[in-house]
C-alpha atoms as a PDB file:
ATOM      1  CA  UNK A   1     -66.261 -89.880  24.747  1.00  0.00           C
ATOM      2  CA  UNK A   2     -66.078 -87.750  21.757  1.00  0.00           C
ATOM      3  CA  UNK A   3     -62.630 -88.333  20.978  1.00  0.00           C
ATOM      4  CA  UNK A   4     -63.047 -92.067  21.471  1.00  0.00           C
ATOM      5  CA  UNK A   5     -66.278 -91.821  19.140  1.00  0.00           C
ATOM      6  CA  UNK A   6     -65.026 -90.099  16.373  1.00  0.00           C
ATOM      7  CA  UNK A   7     -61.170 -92.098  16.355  1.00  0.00           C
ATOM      8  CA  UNK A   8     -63.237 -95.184  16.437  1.00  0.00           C
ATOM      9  CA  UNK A   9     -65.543 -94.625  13.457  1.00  0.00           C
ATOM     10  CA  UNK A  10     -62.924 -92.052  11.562  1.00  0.00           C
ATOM     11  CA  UNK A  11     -60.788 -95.092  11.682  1.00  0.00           C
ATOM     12  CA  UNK A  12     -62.794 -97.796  11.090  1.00  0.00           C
ATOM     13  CA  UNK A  13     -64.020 -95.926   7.449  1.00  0.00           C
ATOM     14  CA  UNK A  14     -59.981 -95.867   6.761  1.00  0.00           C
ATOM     15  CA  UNK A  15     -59.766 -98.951   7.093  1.00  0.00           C
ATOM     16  CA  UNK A  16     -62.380-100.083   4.985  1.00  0.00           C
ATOM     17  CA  UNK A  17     -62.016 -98.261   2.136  1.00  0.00           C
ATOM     18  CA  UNK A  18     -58.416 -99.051   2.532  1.00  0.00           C
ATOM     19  CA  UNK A  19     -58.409-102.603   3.379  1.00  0.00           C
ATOM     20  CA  UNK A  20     -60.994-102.623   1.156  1.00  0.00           C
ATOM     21  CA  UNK A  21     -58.936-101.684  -1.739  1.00  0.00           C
ATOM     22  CA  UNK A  22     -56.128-104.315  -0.494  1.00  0.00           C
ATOM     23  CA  UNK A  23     -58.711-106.628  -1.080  1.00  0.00           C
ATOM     24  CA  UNK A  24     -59.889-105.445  -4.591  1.00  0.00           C
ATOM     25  CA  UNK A  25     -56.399-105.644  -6.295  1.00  0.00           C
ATOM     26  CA  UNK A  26     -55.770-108.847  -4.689  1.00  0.00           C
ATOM     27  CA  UNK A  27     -58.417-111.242  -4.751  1.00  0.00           C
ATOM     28  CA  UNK A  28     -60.255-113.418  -7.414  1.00  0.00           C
ATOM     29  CA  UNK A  29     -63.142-112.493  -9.613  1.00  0.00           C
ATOM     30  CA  UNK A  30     -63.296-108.683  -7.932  1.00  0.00           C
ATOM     31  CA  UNK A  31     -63.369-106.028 -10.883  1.00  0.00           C
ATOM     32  CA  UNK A  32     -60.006-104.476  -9.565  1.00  0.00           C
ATOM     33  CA  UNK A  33     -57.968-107.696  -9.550  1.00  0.00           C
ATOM     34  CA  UNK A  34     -54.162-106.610 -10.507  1.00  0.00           C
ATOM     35  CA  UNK A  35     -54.552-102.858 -10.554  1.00  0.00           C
ATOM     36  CA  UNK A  36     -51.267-100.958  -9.625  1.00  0.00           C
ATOM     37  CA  UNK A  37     -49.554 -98.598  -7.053  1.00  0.00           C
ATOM     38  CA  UNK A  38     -51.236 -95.468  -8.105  1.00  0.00           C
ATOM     39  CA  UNK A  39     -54.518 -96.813  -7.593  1.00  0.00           C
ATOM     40  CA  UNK A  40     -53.351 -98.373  -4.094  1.00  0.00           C
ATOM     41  CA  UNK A  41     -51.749 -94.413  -3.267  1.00  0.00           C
ATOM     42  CA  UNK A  42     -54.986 -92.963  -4.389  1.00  0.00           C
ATOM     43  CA  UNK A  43     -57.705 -95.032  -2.849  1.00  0.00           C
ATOM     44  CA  UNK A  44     -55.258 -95.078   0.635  1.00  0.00           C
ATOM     45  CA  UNK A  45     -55.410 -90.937   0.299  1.00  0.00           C
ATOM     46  CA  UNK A  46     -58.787 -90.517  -0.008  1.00  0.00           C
ATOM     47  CA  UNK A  47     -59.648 -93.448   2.523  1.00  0.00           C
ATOM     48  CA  UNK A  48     -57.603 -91.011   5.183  1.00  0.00           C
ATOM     49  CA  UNK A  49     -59.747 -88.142   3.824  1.00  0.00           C
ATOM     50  CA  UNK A  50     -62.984 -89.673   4.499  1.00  0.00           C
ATOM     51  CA  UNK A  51     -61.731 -90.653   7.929  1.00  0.00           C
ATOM     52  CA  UNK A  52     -60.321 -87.282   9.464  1.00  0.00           C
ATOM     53  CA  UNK A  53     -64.019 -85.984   8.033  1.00  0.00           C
ATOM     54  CA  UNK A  54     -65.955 -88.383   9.584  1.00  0.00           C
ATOM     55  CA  UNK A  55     -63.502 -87.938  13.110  1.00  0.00           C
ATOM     56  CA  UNK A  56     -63.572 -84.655  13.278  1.00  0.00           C
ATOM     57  CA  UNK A  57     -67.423 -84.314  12.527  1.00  0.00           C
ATOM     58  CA  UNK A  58     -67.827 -86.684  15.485  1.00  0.00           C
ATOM     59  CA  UNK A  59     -65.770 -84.331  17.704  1.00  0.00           C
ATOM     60  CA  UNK A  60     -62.011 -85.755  17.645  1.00  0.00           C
ATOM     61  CA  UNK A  61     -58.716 -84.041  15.988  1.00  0.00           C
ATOM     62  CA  UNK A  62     -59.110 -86.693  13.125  1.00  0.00           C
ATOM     63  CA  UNK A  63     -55.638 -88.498  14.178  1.00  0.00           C
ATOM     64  CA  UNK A  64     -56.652 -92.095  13.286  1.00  0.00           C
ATOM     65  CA  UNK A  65     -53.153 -92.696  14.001  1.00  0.00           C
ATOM     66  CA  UNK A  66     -51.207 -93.608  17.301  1.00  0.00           C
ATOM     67  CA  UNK A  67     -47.770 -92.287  15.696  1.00  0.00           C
ATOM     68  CA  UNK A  68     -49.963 -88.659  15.537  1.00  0.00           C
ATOM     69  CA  UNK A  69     -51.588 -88.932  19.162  1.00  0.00           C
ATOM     70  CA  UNK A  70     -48.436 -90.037  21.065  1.00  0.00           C
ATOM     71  CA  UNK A  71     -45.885 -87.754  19.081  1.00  0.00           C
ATOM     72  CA  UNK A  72     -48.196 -84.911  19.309  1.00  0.00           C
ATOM     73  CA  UNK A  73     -48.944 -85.520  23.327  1.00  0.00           C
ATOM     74  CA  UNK A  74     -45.353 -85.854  24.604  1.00  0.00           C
ATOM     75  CA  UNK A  75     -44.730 -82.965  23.098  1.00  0.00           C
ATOM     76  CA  UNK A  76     -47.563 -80.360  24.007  1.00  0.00           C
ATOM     77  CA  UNK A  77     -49.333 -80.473  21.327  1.00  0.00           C
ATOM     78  CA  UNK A  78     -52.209 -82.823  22.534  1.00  0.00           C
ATOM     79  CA  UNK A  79     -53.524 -83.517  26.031  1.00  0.00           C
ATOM     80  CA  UNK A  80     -52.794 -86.643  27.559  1.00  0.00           C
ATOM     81  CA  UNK A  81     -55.847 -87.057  29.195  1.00  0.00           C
ATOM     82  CA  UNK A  82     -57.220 -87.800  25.790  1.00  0.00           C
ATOM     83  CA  UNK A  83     -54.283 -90.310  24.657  1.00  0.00           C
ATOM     84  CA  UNK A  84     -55.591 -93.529  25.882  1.00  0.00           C
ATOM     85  CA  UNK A  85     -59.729 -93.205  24.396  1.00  0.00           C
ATOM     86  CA  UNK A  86     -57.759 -91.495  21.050  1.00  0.00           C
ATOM     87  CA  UNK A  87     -55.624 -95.127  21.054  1.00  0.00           C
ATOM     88  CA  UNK A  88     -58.631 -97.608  22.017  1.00  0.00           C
ATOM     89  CA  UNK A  89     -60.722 -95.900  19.410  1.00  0.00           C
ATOM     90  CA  UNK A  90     -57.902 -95.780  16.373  1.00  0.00           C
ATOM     91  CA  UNK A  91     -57.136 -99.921  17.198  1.00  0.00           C
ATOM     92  CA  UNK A  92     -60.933-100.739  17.977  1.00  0.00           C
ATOM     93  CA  UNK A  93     -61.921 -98.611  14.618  1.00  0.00           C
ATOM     94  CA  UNK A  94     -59.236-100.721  12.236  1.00  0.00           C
ATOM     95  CA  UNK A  95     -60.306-103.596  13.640  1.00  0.00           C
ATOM     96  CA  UNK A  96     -63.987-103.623  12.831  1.00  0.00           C
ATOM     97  CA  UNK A  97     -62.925-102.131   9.835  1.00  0.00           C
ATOM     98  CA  UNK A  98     -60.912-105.119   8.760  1.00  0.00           C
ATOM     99  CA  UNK A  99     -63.635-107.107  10.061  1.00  0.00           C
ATOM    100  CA  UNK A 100     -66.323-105.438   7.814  1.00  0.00           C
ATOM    101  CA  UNK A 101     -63.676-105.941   4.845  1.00  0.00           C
ATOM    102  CA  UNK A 102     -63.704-109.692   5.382  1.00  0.00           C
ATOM    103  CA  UNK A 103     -67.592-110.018   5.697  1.00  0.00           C
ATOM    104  CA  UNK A 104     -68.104-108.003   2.337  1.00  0.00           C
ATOM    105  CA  UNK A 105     -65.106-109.606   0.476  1.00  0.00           C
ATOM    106  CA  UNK A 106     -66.380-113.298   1.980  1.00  0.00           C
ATOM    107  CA  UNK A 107     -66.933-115.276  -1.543  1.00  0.00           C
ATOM    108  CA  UNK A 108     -63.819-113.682  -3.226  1.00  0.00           C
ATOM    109  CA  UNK A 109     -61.511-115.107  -0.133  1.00  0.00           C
ATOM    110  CA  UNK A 110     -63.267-118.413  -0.696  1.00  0.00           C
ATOM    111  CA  UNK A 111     -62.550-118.042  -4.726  1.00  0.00           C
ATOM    112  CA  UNK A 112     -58.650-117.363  -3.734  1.00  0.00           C
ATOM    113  CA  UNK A 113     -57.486-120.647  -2.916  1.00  0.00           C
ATOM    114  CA  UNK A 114     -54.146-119.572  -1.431  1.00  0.00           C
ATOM    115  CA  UNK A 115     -50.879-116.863  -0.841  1.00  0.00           C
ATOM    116  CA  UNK A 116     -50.032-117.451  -4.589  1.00  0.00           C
ATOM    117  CA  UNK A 117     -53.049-116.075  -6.008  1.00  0.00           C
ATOM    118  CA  UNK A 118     -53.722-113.402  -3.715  1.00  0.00           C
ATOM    119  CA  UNK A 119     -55.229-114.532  -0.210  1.00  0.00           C
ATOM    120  CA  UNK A 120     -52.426-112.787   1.983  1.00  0.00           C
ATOM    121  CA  UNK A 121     -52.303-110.663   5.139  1.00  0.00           C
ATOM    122  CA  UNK A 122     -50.824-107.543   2.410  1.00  0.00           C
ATOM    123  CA  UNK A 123     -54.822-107.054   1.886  1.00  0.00           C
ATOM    124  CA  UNK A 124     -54.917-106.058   5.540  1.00  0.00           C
ATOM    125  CA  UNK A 125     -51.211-104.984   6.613  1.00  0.00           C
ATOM    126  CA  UNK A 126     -47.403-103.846   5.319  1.00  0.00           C
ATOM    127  CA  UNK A 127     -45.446-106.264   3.854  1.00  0.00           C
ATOM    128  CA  UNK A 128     -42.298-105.458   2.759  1.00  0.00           C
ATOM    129  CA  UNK A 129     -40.682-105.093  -1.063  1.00  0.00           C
ATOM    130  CA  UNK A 130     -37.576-106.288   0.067  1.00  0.00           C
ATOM    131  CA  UNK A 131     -37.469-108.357   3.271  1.00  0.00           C
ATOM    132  CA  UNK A 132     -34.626-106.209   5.689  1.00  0.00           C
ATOM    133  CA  UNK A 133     -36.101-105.471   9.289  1.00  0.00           C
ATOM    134  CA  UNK A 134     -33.094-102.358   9.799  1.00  0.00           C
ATOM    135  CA  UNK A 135     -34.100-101.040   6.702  1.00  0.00           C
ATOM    136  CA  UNK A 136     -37.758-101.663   6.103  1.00  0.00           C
ATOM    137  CA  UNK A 137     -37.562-100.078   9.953  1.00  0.00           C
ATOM    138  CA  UNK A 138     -35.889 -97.033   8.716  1.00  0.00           C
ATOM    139  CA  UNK A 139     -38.283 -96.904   6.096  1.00  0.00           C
ATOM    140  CA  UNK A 140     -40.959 -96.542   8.402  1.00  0.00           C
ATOM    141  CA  UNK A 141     -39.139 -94.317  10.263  1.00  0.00           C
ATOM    142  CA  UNK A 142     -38.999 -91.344   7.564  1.00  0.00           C
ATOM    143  CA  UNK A 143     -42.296 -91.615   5.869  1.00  0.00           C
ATOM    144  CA  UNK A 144     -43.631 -91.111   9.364  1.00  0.00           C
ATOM    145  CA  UNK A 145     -41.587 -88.476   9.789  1.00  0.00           C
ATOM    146  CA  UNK A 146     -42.526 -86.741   6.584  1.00  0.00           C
ATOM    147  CA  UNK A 147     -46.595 -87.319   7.284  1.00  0.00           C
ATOM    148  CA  UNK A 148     -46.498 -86.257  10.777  1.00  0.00           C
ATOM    149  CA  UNK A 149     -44.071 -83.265  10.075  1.00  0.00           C
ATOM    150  CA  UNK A 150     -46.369 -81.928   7.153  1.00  0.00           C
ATOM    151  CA  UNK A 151     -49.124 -82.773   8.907  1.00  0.00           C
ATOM    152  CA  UNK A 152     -47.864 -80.320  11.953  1.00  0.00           C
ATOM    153  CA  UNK A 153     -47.996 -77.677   9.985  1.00  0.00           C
ATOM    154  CA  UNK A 154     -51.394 -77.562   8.331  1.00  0.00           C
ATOM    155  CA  UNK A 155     -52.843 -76.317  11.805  1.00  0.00           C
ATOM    156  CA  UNK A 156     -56.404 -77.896  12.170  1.00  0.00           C
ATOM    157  CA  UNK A 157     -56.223 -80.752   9.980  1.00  0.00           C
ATOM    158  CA  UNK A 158     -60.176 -81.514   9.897  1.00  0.00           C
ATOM    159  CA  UNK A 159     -61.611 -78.183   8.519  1.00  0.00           C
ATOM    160  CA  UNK A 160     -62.624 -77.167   4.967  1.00  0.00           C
ATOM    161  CA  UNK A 161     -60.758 -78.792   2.315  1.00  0.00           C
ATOM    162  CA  UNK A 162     -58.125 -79.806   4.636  1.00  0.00           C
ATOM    163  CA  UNK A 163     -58.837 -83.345   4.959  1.00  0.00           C
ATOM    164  CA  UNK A 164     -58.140 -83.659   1.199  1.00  0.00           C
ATOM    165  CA  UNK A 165     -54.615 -82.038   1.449  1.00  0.00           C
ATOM    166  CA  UNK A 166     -54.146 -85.018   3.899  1.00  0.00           C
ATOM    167  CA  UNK A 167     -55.363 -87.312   1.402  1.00  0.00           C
ATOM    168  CA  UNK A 168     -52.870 -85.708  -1.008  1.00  0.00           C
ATOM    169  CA  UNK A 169     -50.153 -86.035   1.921  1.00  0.00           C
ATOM    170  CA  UNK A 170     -50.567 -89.603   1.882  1.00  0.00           C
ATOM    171  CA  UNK A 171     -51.051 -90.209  -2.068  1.00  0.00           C
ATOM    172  CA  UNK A 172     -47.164 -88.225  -1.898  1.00  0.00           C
ATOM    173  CA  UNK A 173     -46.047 -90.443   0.892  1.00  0.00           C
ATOM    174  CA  UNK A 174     -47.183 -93.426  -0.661  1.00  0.00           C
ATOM    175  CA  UNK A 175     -45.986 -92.472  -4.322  1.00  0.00           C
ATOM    176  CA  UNK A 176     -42.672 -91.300  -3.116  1.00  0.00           C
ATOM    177  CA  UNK A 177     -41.439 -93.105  -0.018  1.00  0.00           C
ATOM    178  CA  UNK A 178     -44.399 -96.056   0.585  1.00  0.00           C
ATOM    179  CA  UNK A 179     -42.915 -98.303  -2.299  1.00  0.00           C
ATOM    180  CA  UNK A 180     -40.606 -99.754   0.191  1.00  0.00           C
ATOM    181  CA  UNK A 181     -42.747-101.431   2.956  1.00  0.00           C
ATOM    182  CA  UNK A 182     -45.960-100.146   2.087  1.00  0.00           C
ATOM    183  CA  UNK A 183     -46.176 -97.423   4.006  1.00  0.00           C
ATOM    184  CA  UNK A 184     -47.778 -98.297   7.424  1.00  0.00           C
ATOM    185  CA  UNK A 185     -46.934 -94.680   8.661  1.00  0.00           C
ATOM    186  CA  UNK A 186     -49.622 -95.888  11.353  1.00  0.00           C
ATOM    187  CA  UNK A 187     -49.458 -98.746  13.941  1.00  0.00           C
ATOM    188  CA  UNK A 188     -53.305 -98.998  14.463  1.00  0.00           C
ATOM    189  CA  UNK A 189     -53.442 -99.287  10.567  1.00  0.00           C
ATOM    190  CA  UNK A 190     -51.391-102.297  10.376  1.00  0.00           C
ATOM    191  CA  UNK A 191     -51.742-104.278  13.742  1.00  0.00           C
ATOM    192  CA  UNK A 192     -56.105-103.931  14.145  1.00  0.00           C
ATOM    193  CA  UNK A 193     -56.766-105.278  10.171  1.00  0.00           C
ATOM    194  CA  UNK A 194     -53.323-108.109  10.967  1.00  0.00           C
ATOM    195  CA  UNK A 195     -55.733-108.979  14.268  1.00  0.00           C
ATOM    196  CA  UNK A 196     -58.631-109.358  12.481  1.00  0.00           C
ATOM    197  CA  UNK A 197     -57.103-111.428   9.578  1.00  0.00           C
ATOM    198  CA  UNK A 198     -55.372-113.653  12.396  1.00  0.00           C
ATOM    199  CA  UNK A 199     -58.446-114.531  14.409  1.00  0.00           C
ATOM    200  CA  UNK A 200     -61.798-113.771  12.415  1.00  0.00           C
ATOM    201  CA  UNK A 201     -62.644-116.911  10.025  1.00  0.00           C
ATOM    202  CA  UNK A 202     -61.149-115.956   6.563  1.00  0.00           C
ATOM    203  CA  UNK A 203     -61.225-118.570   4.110  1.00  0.00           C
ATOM    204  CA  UNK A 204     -57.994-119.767   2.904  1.00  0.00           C
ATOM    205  CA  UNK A 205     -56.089-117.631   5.173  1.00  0.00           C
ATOM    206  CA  UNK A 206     -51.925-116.960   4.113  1.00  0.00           C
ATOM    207  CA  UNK A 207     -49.571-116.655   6.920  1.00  0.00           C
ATOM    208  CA  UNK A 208     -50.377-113.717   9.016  1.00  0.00           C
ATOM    209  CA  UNK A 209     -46.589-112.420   9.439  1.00  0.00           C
ATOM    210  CA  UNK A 210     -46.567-111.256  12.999  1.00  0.00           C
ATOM    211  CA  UNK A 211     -42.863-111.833  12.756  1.00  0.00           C
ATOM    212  CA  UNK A 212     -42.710-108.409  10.925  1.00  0.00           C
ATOM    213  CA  UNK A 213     -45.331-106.733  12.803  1.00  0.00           C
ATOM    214  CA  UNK A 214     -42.997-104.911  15.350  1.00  0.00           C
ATOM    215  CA  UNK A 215     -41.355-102.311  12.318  1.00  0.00           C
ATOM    216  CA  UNK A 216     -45.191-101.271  11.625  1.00  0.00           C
ATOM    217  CA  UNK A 217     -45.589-100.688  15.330  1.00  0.00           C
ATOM    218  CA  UNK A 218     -42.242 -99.347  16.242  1.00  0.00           C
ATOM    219  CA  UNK A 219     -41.152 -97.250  12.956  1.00  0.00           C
ATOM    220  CA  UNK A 220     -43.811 -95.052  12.941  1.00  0.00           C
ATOM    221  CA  UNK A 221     -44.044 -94.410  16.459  1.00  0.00           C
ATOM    222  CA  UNK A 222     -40.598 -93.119  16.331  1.00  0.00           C
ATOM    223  CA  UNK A 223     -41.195 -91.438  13.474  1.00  0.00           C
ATOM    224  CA  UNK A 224     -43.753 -89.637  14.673  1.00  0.00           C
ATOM    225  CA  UNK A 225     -41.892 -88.453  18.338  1.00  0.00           C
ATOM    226  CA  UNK A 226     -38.958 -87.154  16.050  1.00  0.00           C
ATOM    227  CA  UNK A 227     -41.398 -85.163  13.679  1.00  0.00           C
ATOM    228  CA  UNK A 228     -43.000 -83.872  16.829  1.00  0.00           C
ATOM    229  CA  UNK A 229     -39.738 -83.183  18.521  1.00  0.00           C
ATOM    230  CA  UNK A 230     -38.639 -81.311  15.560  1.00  0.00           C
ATOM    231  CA  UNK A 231     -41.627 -79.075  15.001  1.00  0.00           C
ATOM    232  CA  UNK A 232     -41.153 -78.669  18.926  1.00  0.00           C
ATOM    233  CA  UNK A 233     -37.526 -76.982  18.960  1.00  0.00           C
ATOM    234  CA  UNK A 234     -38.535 -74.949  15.642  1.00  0.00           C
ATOM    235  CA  UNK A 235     -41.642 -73.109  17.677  1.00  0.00           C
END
């Protein structure tokens, strides 16, 4: 149970200082409205950082991420008895982390009267820049690969300081390969806080975009096995 514990509220703290910040920059009448990609990269990093400490203070690895459990377990590097509570807690966390994001964000979705001025499902998931499944899937594909290789070879990942050198792993990620799609890197990131925005009563809701939702799902998860695969013929 401590694995599921500490996935679940590791990533529901991700998500809503993440989703959170999605829904400064892009909703009326918040303080933040219009503020740019470095502020996204940075609030995202140190959203990750708060949840890997609060994970691994509740007695998980800190993963928050299916791309990091699954890579990491077919591989050896993770037990696969703990797989399935690591995944229930990382899509149960981003969910009620999405959902707290919508109850404390409630007047400015009312005060965003539609997709034009803001009220989108980007304040929850990826969207892409430029609309090209093969490449905004390949996309995917090696900024998962670059977080999950790093992140292989920083040993235990939720000690010390080390939760802020993954905070600084993702502000990199973001800053240097995220412009593209906006760096999912994480299928429980994207498809819990797309759930919530789909079914939980948002005022003025934009089209939800499940259409897209398979190269958040799909690029990281392959991303991740080939990092994992790759750190696994190196050792």
């Amino acid at each position: 149970m401590s694995g599921f514990i500490g996935e679940f509220f590791g990533t529901l703290i991700l998500i809503l200082l993440g989703a959170g910040t999605g829904a400064s920059i892009n909703l009326n009448k918040t303080y933040a409205k219009g503020s740019d990609w470095t502020f996204v990269t940075i609030a995202w990093g140190m959203a990750v950082t708060m949840g890997v400490y609060v994970a691994g203070m509740l007695g998980s690895q800190g993963h928050l991420n299916p791309a990091v459990t699954i890579g990491f377990a077919v591989f050896g590097f993770f037990p696969w008895a703990d797989v399935l509570p690591y995944l229930l807690g990382q899509f149960l966390g981003a969910f009620l982390g999405a959902a707290l994001v919508i109850l404390q964000f409630y007047p400015h979705f009312k005060a965003t009267p539609d997709e034009a001025s803001g009220n989108q499902v980007g304040i929850f998931a990826t969207r892409p820049a430029i609309k090209n499944p093969l490449f905004n899937f390949i996309s995917e594909i090696v900024a998962t690969w670059a977080f999950i290789f790093i992140l292989l070879n920083l040993g235990d990942f939720t000690q010390g300081l080390k939760p802020f050198i993954v905070g600084a792993l993702i502000m990199v990620i973001g800053m240097g390969l995220g412009t593209t799609t906006g760096f999912a890197i994480n299928p429980a990131r994207d498809w819990g806080p797309r759930l919530a925005y789909s079914i939980l009563p948002v005022p003025n809701r934009g089209a939800t975009e499940w259409n897209y939702a398979w190269v958040p799902m799909f690029g990281p998860l392959i991303g991740g096995l080939l990092a994992a695969g790759l750190e696994f013929l190196l050792k």
